[in-house]
Protein backbone atom coordinates (compact mmCIF):
# COMPACT_ATOMS: atom_id res chain seq x y z
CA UNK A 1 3.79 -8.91 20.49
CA UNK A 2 2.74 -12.44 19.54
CA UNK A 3 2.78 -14.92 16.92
CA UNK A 4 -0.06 -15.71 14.70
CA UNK A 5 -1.29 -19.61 13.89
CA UNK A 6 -3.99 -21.63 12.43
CA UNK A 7 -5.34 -24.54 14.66
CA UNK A 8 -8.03 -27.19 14.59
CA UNK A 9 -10.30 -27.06 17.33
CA UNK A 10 -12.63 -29.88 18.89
CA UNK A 11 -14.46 -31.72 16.23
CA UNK A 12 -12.54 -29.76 13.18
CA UNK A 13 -13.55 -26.53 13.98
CA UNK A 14 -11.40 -23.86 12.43
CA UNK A 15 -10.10 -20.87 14.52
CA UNK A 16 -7.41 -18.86 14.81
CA UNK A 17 -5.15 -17.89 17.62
CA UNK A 18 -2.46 -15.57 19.10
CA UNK A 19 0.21 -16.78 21.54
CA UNK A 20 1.67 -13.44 22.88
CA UNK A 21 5.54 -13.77 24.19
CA UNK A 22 6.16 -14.00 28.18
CA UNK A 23 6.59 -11.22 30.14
CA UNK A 24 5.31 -10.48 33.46
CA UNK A 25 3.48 -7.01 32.27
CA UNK A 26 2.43 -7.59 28.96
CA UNK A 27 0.31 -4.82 28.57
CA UNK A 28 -0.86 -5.02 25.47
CA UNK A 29 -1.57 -8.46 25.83
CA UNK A 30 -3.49 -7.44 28.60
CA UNK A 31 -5.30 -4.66 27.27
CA UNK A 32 -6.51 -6.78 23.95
CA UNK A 33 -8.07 -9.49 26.54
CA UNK A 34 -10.24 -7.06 28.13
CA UNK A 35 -11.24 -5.39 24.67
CA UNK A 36 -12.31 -8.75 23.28
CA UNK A 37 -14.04 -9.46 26.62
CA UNK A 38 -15.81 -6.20 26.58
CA UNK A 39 -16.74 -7.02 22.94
CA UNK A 40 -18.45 -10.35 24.05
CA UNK A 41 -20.94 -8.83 26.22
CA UNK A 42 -21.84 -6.29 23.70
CA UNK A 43 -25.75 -7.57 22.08
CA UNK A 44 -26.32 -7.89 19.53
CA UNK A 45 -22.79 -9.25 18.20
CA UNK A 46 -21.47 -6.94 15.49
CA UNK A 47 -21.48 -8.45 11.97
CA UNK A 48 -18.00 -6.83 11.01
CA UNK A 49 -15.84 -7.12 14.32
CA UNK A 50 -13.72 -10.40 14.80
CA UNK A 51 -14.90 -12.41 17.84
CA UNK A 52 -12.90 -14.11 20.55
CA UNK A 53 -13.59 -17.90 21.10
CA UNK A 54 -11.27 -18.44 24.11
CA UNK A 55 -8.56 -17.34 26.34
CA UNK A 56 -6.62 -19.41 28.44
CA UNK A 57 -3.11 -19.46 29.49
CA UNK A 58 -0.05 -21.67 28.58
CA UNK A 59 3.16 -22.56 31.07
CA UNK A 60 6.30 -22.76 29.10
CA UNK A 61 10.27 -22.82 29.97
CA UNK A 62 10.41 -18.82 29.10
CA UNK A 63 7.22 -18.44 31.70
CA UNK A 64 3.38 -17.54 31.37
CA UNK A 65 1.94 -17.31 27.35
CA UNK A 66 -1.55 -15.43 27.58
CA UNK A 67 -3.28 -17.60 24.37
CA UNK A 68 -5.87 -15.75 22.38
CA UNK A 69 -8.68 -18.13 20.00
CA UNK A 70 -10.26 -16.15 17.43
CA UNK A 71 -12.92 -16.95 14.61
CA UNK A 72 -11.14 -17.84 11.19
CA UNK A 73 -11.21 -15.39 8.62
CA UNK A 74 -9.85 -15.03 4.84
CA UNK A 75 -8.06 -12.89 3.21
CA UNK A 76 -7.32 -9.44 3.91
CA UNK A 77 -8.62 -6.78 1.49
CA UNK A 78 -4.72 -6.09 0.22
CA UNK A 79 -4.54 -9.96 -0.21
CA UNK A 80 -7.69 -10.12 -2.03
CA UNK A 81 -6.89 -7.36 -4.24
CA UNK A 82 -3.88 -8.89 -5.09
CA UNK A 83 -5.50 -12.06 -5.67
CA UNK A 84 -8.79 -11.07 -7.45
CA UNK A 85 -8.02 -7.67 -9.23
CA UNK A 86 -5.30 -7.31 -12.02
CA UNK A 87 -5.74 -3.27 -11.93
CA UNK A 88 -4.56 -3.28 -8.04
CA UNK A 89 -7.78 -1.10 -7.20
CA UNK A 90 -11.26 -2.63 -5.83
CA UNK A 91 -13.97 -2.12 -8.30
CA UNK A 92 -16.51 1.59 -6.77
CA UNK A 93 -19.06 -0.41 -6.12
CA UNK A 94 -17.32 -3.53 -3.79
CA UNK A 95 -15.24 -0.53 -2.05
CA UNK A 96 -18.30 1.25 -0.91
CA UNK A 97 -19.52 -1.58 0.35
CA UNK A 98 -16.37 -2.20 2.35
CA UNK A 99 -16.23 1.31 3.43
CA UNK A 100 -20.21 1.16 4.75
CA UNK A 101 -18.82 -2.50 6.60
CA UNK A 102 -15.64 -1.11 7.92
CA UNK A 103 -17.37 2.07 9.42
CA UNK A 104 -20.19 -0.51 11.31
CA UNK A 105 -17.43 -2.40 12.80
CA UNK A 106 -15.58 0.67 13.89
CA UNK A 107 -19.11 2.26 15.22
CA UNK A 108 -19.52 -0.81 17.28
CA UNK A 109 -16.35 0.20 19.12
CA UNK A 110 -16.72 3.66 19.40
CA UNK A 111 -20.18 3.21 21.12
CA UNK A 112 -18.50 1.89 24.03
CA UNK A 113 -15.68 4.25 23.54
CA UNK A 114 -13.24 1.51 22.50
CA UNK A 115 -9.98 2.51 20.20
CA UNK A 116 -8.47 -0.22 17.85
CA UNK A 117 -5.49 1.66 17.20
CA UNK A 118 -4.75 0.06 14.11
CA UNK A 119 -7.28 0.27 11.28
CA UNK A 120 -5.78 -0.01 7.63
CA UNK A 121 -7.09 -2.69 4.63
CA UNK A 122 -4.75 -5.77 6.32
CA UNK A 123 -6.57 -5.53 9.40
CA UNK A 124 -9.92 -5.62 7.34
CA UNK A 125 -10.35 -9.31 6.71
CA UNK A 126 -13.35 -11.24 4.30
CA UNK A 127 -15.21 -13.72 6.62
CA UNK A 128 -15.19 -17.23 4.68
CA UNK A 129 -18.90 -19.23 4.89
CA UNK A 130 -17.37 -22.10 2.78
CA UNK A 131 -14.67 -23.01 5.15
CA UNK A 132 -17.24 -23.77 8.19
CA UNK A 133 -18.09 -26.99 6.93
CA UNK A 134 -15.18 -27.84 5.17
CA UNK A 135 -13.94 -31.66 6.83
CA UNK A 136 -10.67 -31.54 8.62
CA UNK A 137 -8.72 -33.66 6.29
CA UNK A 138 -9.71 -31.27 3.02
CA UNK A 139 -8.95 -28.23 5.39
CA UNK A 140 -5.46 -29.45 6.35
CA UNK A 141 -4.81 -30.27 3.19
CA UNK A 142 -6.09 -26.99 1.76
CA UNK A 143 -3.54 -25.29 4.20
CA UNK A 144 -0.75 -27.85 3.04
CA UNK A 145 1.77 -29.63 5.09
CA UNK A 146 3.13 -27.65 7.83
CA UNK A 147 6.43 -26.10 7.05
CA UNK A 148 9.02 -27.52 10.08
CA UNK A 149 12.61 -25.88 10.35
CA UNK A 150 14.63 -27.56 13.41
CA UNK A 151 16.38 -25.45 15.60
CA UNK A 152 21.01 -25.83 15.72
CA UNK A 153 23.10 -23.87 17.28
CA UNK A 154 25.94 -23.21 14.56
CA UNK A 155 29.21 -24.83 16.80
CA UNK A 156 26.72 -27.71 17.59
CA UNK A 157 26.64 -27.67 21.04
CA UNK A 158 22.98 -28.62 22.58
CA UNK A 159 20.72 -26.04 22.84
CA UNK A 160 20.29 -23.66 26.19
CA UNK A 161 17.09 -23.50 27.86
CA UNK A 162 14.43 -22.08 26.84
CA UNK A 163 15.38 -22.14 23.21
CA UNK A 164 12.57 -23.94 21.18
CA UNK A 165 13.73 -27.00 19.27
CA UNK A 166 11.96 -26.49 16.04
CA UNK A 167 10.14 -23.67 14.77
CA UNK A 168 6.69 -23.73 12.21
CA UNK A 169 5.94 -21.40 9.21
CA UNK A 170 2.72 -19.98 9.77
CA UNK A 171 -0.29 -21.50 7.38
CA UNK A 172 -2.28 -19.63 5.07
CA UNK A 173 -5.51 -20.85 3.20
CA UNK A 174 -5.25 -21.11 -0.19
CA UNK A 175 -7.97 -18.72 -0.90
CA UNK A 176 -6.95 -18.01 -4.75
CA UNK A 177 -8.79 -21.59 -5.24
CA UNK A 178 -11.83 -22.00 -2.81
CA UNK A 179 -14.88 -20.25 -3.79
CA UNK A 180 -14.74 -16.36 -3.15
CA UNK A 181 -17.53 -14.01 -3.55
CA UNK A 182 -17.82 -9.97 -2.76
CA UNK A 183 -20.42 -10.61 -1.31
CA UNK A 184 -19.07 -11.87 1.71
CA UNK A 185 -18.93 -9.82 4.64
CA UNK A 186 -15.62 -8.30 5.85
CA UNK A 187 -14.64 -7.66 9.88
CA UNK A 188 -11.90 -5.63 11.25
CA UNK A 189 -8.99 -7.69 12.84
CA UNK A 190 -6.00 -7.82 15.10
CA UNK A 191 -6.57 -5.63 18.23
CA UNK A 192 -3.32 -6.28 19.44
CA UNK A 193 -2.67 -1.90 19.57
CA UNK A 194 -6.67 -1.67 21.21
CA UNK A 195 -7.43 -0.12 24.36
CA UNK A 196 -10.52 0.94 26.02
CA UNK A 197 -10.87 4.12 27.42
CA UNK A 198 -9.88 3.31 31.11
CA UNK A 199 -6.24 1.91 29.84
CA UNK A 200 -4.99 4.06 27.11
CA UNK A 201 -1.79 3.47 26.07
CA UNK A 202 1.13 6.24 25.64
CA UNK A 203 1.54 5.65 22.13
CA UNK A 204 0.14 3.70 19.20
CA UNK A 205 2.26 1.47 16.95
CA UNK A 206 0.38 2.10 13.82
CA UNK A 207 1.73 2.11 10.66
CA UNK A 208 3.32 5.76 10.11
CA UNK A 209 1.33 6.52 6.21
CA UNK A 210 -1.95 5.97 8.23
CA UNK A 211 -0.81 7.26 11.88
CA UNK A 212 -2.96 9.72 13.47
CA UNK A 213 -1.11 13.34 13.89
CA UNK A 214 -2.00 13.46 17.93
CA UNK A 215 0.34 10.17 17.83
CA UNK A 216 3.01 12.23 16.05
CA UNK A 217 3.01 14.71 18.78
CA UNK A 218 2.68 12.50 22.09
CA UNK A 219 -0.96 14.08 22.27
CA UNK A 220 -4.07 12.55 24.50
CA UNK A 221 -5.42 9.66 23.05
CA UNK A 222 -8.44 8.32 22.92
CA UNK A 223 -10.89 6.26 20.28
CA UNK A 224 -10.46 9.39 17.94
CA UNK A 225 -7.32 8.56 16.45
CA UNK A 226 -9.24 5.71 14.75
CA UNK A 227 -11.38 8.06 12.78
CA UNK A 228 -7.96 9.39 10.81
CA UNK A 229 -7.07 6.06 9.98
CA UNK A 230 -10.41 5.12 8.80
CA UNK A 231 -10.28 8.42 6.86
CA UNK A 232 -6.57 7.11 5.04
CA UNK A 233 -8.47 3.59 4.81
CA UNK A 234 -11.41 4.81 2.48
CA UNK A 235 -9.05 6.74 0.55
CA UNK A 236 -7.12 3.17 -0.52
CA UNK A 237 -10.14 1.54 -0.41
CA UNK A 238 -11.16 3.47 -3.37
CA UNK A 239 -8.25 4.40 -4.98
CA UNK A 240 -5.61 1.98 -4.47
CA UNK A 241 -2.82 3.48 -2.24
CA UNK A 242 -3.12 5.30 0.81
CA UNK A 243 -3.08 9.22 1.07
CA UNK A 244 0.13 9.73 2.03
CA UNK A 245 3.53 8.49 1.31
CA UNK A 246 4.53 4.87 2.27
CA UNK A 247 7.76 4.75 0.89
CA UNK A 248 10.79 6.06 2.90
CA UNK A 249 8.74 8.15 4.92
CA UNK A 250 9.65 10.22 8.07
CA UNK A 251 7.18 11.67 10.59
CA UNK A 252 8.18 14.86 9.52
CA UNK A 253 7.64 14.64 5.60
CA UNK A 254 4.52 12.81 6.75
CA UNK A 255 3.25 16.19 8.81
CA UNK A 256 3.84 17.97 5.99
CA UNK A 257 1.71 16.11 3.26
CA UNK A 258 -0.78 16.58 6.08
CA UNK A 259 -1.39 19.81 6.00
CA UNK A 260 -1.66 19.13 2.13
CA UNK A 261 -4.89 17.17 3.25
CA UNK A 262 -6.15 17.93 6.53
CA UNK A 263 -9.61 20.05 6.61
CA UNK A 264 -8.57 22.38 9.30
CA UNK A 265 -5.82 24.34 11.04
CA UNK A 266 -2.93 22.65 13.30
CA UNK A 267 -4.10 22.80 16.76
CA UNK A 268 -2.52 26.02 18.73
CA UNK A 269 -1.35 23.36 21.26
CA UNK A 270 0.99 21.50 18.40
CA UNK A 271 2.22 24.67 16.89
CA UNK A 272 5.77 24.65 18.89
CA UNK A 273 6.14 21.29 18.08
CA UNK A 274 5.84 21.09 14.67
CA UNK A 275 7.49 24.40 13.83
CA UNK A 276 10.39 22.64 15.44
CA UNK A 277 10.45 19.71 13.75
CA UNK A 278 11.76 21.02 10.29
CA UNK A 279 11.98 24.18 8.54
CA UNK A 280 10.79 23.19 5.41
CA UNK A 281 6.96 22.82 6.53
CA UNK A 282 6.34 25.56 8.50
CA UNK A 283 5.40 27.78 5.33
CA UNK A 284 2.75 27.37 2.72
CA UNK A 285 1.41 23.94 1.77
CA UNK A 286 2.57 23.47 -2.27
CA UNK A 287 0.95 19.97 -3.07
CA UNK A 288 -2.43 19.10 -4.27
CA UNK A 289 -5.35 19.37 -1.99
CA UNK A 290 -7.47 16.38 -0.76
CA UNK A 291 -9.88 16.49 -3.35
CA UNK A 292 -7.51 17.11 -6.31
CA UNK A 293 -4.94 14.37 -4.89
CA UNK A 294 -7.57 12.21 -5.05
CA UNK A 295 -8.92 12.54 -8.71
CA UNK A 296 -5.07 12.43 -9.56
CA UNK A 297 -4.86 9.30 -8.23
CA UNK A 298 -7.86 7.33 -9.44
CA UNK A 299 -7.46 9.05 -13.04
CA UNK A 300 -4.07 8.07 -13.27
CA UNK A 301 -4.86 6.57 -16.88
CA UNK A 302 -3.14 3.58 -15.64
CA UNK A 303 -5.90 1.07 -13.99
CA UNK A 304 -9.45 0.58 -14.53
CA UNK A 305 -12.02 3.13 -14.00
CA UNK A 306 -15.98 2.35 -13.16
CA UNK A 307 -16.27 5.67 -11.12
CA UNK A 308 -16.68 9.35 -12.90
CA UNK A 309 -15.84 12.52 -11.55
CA UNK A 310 -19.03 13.27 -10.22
CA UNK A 311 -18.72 9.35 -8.30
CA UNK A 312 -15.37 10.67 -6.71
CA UNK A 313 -16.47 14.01 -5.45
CA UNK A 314 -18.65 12.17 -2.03
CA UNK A 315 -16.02 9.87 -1.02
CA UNK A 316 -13.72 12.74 -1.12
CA UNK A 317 -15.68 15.00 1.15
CA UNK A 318 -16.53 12.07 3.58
CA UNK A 319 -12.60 11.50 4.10
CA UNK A 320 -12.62 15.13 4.36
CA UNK A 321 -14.56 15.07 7.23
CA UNK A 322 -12.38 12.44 8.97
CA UNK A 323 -8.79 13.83 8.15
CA UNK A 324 -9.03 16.76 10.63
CA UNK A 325 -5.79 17.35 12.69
CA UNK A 326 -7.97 18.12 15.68
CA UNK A 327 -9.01 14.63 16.96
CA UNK A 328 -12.56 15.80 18.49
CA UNK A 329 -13.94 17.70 15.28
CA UNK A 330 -13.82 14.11 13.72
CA UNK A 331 -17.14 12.97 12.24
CA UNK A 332 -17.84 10.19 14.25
CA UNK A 333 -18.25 6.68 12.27
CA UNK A 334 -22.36 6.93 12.78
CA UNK A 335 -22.35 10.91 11.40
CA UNK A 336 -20.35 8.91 8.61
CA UNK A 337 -22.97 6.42 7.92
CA UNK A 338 -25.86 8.68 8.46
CA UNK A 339 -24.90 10.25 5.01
CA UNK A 340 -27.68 9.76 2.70
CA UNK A 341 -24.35 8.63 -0.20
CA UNK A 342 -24.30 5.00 1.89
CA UNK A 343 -28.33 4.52 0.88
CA UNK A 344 -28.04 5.60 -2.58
């Protein structure tokens, strides 16, 4: 939909924008605007939801480029992960307290009935204190020389119209060497697939391992489908890897490791559908349940373990209650955080 960059704004300040491409209906352009401008209003601000700075528009040859300013952030959780933690697995403590974040932020939305459409660890991103005062010279040179590849046209000829004349590689902090601490707050990011409940789109573009099942079948949507994907995102969160398979996956061998998973029955409604869809999953479920898949996972003898068995059996029943193929018997993100497991 757009392209992501780092700018400098007046006196140094750091932000972050989103030029989406021209079109006369960009709707999801559109419908991102109004969630961040719905977010605004909302008092208090939420501590773990990304905030809009500006919104303007920009004339180019191609047309009209609606121009999103966002708050900088640092590193996504898969990023930091990589960075910070050789066994490829957050540490039980640090992902509870990303879980407990991540359902805040997500609460915030669904109080005003607002879907993301899009949660999974890259769009949950560590907010960065140090890099507020940080002068512009040390920031630009944190982010390194911009990256400039100059547009040719292979039999020479000048360019047509329209046709940029160089193009930049995007910037990314260098947050492997600036000070990082888990203690720093995290915020979910990049409502480029939101909605609100007056505009909901046809169809989500989430990524398939975490897509909600009422996508899979052209279903109503609404802010539900959000509470799946959160229920995928504390799984990895805790373990590592999502639920379900991410490699060479299909909707259809997808469906099936959901019923492997999910807490209740296919909705009578979807039953057509999916019996269609292959013959292979309309018998008995063979894999591990939830529960078992999960302990499989984190015991895997392979990476580090701080959690026991007993640690694993509450995170397990709290995805539980969010991986239900029936979007409205959900626990909702506050039932979530009402569970006495997120004082303990």
């Amino acid at each position: 939909m757009g392209r992501l960059l780092n700018s400098l704004g007046s006196q140094g300040s750091k932000r972050k924008g989103k030029v989406s491409v021209s079109e006369r209906e960009n709707d999801r352009a559109n419908r991102e605007l109004e969630v961040m401008k719905e977010l605004a209003s909302i008092q208090p601000r939420s501590q773990h939801v990304m905030r809009m700075l500006d919104d303007f528009d920009l004339e180019g040859r191609n047309g009209t480029h609606k121009c999103l300013v966002f708050e900088l952030l640092g590193p996504s959780i898969p990023d930091t992960i990589y960075a910070r933690f050789p066994d490829a697995r957050l540490p039980g403590k640090l992902a509870k307290v990303l879980a407990k974040q991540a359902l805040l932020g997500l609460d915030t939305l669904h109080q005003q009935k607002i879907g993301h459409g899009d949660i999974h660890t890259r769009n949950l991103a560590f907010t960065m204190p140090c890099m507020v005062a940080v002068p512009e010279e040390e920031f630009i040179e944190m982010l390194g020389k911009p990256e400039i590849g100059h547009v040719r046209r292979s039999d020479g000829k000048a360019l047509e119209p329209g046709i940029p004349e160089y193009i930049v590689r995007p910037a990314s902090s260098s947050y492997r060497t600036h000070s990082w601490s888990s203690s720093y707050p995290i915020k979910i990011i990049d409502f480029g697939e939101s909605f609100l409940p007056t505009s909901v789109p046809r169809t989500l573009h989430t990524p398939l391992p975490v897509r909600a099942p009422e996508v899979i079948f052209r279903d109503h949507l609404d802010y539900h489908v959000d509470l799946w994907c959160m229920g995928c995102m504390l799984f990895e969160l805790f373990v590592g890897q999502p639920p379900f398979d991410s490699f060479l996956i299909t909707p259809t061998i997808l469906f099936g490791q959901m019923r492997e998973m999910a807490s209740d029955a296919v909705p009578e409604r979807w039953q057509d559908s999916y019996k269609t869809t292959d013959d292979r999953i309309t018998g008995e479920t063979s894999g591990p349940a939830l529960q078992e898949w999960l302990e499989e996972i984190y015991f895997d003898g392979e990476r580090g373990e701080d959690l026991t068995k007993q640690d694993i059996v509450k995170p397990g029943q709290i995805i539980g209650r969010l991986l239900r193929f029936e979007p409205s018997s959900r626990a909702s993100a506050r039932e979530i955080l009402n569970d006495p497991w997120f004082r303990e």
